[in-house]
Protein backbone atom coordinates (compact mmCIF):
# COMPACT_ATOMS: atom_id res chain seq x y z
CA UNK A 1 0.00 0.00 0.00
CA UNK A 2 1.25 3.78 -0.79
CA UNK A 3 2.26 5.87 1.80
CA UNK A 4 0.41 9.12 3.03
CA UNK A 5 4.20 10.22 2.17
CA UNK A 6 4.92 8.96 -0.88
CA UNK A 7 1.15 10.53 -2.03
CA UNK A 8 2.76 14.42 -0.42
CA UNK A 9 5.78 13.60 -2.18
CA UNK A 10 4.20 13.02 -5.55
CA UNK A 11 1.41 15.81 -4.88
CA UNK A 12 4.59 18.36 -3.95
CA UNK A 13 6.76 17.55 -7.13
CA UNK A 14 2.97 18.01 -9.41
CA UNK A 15 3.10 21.18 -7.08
CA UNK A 16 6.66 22.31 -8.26
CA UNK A 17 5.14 22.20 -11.74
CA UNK A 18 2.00 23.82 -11.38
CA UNK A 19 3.70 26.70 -9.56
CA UNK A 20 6.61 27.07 -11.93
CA UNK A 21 3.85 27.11 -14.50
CA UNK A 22 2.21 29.78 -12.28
CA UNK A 23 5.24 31.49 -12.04
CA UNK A 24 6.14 31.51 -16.32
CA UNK A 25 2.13 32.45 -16.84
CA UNK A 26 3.31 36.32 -17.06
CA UNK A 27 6.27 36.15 -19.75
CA UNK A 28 3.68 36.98 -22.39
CA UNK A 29 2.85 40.15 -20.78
CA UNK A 30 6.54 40.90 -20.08
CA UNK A 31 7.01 40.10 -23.80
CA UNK A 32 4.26 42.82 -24.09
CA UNK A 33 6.08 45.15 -21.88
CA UNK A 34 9.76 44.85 -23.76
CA UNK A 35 8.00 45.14 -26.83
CA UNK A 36 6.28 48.22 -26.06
CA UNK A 37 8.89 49.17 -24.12
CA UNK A 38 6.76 50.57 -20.92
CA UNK A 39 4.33 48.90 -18.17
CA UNK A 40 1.72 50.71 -19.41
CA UNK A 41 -1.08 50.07 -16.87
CA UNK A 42 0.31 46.77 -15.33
CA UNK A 43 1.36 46.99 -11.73
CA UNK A 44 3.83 45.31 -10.11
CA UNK A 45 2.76 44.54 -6.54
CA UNK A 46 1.41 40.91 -7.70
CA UNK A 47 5.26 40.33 -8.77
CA UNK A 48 6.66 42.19 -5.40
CA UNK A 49 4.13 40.63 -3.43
CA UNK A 50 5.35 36.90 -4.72
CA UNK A 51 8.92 37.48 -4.30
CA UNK A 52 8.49 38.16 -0.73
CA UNK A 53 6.35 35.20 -0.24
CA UNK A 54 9.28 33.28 -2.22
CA UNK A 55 11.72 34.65 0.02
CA UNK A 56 9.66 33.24 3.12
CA UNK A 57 8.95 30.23 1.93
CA UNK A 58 12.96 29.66 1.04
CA UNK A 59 13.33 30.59 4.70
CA UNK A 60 10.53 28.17 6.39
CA UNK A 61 11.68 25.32 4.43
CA UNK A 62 15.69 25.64 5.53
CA UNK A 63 16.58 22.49 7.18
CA UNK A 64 17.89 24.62 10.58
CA UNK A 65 13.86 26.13 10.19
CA UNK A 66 11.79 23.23 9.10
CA UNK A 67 13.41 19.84 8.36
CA UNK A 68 12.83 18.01 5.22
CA UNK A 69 10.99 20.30 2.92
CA UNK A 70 13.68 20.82 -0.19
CA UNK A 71 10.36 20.21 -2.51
CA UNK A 72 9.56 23.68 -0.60
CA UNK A 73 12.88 25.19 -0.95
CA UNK A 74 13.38 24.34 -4.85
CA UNK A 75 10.09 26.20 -6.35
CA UNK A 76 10.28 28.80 -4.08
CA UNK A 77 14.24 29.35 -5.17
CA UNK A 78 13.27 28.94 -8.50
CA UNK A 79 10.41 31.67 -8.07
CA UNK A 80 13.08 33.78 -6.37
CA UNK A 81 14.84 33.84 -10.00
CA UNK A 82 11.75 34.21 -12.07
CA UNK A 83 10.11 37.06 -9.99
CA UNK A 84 13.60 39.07 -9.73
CA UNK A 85 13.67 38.92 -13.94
CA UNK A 86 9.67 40.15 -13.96
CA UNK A 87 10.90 43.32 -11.55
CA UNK A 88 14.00 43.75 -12.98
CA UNK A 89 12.16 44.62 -16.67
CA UNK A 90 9.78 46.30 -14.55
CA UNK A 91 12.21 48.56 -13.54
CA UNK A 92 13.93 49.04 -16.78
CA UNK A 93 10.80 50.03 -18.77
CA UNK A 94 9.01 52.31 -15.91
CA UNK A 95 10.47 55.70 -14.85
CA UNK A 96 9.97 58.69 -12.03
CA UNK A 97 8.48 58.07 -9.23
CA UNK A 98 6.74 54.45 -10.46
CA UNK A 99 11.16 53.50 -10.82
CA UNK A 100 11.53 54.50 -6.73
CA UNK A 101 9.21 53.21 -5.16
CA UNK A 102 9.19 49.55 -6.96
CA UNK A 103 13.19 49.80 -5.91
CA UNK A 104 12.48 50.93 -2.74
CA UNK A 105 9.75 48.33 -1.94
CA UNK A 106 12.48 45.63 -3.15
CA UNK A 107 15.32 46.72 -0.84
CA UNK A 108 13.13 46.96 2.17
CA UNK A 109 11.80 43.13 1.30
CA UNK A 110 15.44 41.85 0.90
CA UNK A 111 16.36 43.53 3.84
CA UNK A 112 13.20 42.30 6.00
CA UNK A 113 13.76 38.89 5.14
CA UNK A 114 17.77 39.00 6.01
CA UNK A 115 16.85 40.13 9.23
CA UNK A 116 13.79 38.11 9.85
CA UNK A 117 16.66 35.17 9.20
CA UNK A 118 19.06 36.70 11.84
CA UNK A 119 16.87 37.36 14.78
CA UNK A 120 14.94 33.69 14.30
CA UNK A 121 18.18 31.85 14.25
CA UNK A 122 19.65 33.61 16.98
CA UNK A 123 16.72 33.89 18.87
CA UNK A 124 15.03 30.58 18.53
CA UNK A 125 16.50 27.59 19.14
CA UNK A 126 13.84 24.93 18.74
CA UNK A 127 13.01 23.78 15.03
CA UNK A 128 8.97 23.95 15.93
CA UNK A 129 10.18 27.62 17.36
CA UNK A 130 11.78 28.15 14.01
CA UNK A 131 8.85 26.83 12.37
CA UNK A 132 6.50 28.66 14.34
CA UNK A 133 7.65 32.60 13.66
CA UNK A 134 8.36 32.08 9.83
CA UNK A 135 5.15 30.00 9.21
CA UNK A 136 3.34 32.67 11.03
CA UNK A 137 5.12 35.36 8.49
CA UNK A 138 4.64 32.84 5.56
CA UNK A 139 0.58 32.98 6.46
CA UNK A 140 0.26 36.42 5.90
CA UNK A 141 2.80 37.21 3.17
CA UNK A 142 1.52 34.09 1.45
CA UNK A 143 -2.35 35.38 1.75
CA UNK A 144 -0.76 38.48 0.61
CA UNK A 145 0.55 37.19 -2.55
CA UNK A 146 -3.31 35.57 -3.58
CA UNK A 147 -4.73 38.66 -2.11
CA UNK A 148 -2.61 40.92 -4.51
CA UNK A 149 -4.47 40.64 -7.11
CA UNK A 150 -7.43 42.18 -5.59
CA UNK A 151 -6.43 45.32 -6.71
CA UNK A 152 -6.45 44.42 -10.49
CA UNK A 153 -9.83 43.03 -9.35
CA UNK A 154 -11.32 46.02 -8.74
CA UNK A 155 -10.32 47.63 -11.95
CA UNK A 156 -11.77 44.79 -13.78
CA UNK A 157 -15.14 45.43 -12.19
CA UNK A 158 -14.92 49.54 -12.40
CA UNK A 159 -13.66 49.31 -16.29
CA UNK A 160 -15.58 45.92 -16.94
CA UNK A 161 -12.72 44.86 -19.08
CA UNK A 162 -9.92 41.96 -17.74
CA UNK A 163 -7.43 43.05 -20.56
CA UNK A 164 -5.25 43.42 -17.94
CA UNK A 165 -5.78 40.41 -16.06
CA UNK A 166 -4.57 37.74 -17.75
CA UNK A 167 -6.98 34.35 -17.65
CA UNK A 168 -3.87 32.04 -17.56
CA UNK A 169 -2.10 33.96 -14.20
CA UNK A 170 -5.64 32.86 -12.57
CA UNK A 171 -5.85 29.46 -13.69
CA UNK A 172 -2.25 29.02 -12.86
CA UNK A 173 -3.48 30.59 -9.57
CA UNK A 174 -6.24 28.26 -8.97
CA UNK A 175 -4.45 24.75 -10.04
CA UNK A 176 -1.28 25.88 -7.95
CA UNK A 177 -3.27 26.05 -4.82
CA UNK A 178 -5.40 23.02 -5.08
CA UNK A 179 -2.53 21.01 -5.22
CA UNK A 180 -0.15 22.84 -2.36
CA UNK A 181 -3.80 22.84 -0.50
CA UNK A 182 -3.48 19.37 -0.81
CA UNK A 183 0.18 18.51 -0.02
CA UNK A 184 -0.55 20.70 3.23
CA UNK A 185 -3.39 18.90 4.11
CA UNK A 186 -1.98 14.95 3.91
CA UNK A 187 0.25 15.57 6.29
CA UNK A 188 -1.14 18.55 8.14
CA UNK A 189 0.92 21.86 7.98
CA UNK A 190 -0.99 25.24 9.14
CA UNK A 191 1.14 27.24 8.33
CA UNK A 192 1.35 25.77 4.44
CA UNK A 193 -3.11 25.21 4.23
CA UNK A 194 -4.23 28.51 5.09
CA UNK A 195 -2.41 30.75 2.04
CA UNK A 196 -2.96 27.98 -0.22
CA UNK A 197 -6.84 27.48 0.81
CA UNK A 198 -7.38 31.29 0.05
CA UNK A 199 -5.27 31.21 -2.94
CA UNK A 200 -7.80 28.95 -4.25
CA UNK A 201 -11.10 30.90 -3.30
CA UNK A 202 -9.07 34.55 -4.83
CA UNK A 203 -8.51 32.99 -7.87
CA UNK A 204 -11.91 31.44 -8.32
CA UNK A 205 -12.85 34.91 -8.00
CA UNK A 206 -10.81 35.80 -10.56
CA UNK A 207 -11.93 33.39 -13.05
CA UNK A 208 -15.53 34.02 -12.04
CA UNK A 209 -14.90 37.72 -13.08
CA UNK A 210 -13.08 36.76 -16.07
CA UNK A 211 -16.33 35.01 -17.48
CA UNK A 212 -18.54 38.08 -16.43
CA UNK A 213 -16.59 40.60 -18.30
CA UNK A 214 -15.10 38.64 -21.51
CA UNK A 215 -18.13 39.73 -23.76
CA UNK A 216 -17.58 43.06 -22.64
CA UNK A 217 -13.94 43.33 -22.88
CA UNK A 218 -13.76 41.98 -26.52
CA UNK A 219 -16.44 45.18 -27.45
CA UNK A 220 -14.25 47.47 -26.26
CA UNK A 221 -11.14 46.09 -27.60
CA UNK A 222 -13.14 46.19 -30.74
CA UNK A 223 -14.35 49.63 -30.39
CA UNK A 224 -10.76 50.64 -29.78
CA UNK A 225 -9.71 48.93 -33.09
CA UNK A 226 -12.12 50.66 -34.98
CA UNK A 227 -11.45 54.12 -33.58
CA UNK A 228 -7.53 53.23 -34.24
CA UNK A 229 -8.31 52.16 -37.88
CA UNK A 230 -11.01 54.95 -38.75
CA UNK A 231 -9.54 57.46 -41.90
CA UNK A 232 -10.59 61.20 -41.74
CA UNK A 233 -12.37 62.08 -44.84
CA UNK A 234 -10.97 64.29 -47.32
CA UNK A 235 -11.80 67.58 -47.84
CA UNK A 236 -10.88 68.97 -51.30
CA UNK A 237 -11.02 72.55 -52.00
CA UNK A 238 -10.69 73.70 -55.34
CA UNK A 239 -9.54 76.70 -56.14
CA UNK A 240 -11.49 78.21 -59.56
CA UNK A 241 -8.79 80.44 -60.80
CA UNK A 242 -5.51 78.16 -60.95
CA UNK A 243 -7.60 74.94 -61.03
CA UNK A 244 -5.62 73.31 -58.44
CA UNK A 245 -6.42 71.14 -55.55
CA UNK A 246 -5.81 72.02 -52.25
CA UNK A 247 -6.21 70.37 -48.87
CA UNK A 248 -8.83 72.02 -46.85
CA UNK A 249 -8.23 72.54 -42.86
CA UNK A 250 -4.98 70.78 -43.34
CA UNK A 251 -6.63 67.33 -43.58
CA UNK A 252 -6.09 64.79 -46.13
């Protein structure tokens, strides 16, 4: 008969691919953003957001924090990478004030974490001590990660358009969760079920608003087309003495 941990194993590598899936879901819209060469109205606290719940997780699942959780430390490493890339062209194609404080939100993360690391090592000398303080963190910077996306959320319901809220990042989203929902849940870790259980209800959400507004979306896409592609009509003036054309009001 199959283990309870051979079934979290399993579940937990299916979990490294669904969230490095999860994390690779934005490339087309930073293929968007280096081809237009600005952010236009994307925001980057969902990318922020996840590399300080990367950073955490890295954290929890040291072996001198929480033993025997490298299927923990090796997609959140490997998110570390991905969601440094996203902010780095972030950074590259914004400018002012947009620049600083997307730089100055990354320093202070870096530097919260490094010291977060110093004073629990230091301070606690228990593994479920250990455990205990960064899970904690991990709860609410990991709800704050699903919960980022709230704010692109609400501009989907004032514009009624998700043009910029990609259907893939939420289905990503939702299939990530379910499975690190369940690899939490086999053999029981509160501090990895409750981001993961709300991850799953934000990007239900998510979808849920992404089949409300599609219709409309694609008629203002379409209206935007149309408005892009629309010719003034000439006006020709003709003069009666020389015979010649002209141009009237400087339109063609």
């Amino acid at each position: 008969m199959v283990s309870a941990d051979t079934i979290r194993t399993v579940i937990g590598i299916i979990g490294n691919g669904t969230a490095l899936v999860l994390f690779l879901s934005p490339v087309p819209t930073f293929y968007r953003i280096w081809k237009k060469k600005t952010v236009e109205q994307y925001s980057a606290v969902p990318y922020l957001a996840t590399l300080l719940n990367c950073m955490m997780w890295v954290l929890y699942g040291l072996p001198l924090v929480h033993p025997h959780s490298m299927l923990v430390i090796t997609i959140n490493g490997t998110g570390m990478a991905i969601e440094l890339t996203y902010i780095a062209l972030f950074l590259a194609y914004s400018a002012g004030a947009d620049r600083r404080r997307v730089l100055l939100i990354l320093v202070a993360e870096i530097a919260f974490v490094a010291a977060v690391a110093a004073l629990v090592l230091s301070l606690a000398h228990t593994h479920d001590g250990r455990s205990m303080v960064v899970g904690i963190l991990c709860v609410v910077f990991g709800t704050g990660m699903y919960a980022a996306p709230l704010s692109v959320m609400k501009m989907v319901i004032q514009t009624k358009s998700v043009e910029y809220m990609p259907l893939f990042l939420s289905l990503a989203s939702l299939v990530n969760g379910v499975f690190w929902t369940a690899y939490a849940l086999i053999k029981f870790d509160l501090y990895m079920t409750i981001p993961n259980g709300l991850g799953v209800l934000f990007a239900v959400g998510q979808v849920v608003l992404y089949a409300i507004y599609y219709k409309s979306t694609q008629q203002i896409l379409e209206a935007r087309k149309r408005k892009a592609d629309q010719i003034p009509m000439t006006e020709v003036v003709v003069d009666g003495k020389n015979g010649n054309a002209a141009a009237g009001n400087g339109r063609y």
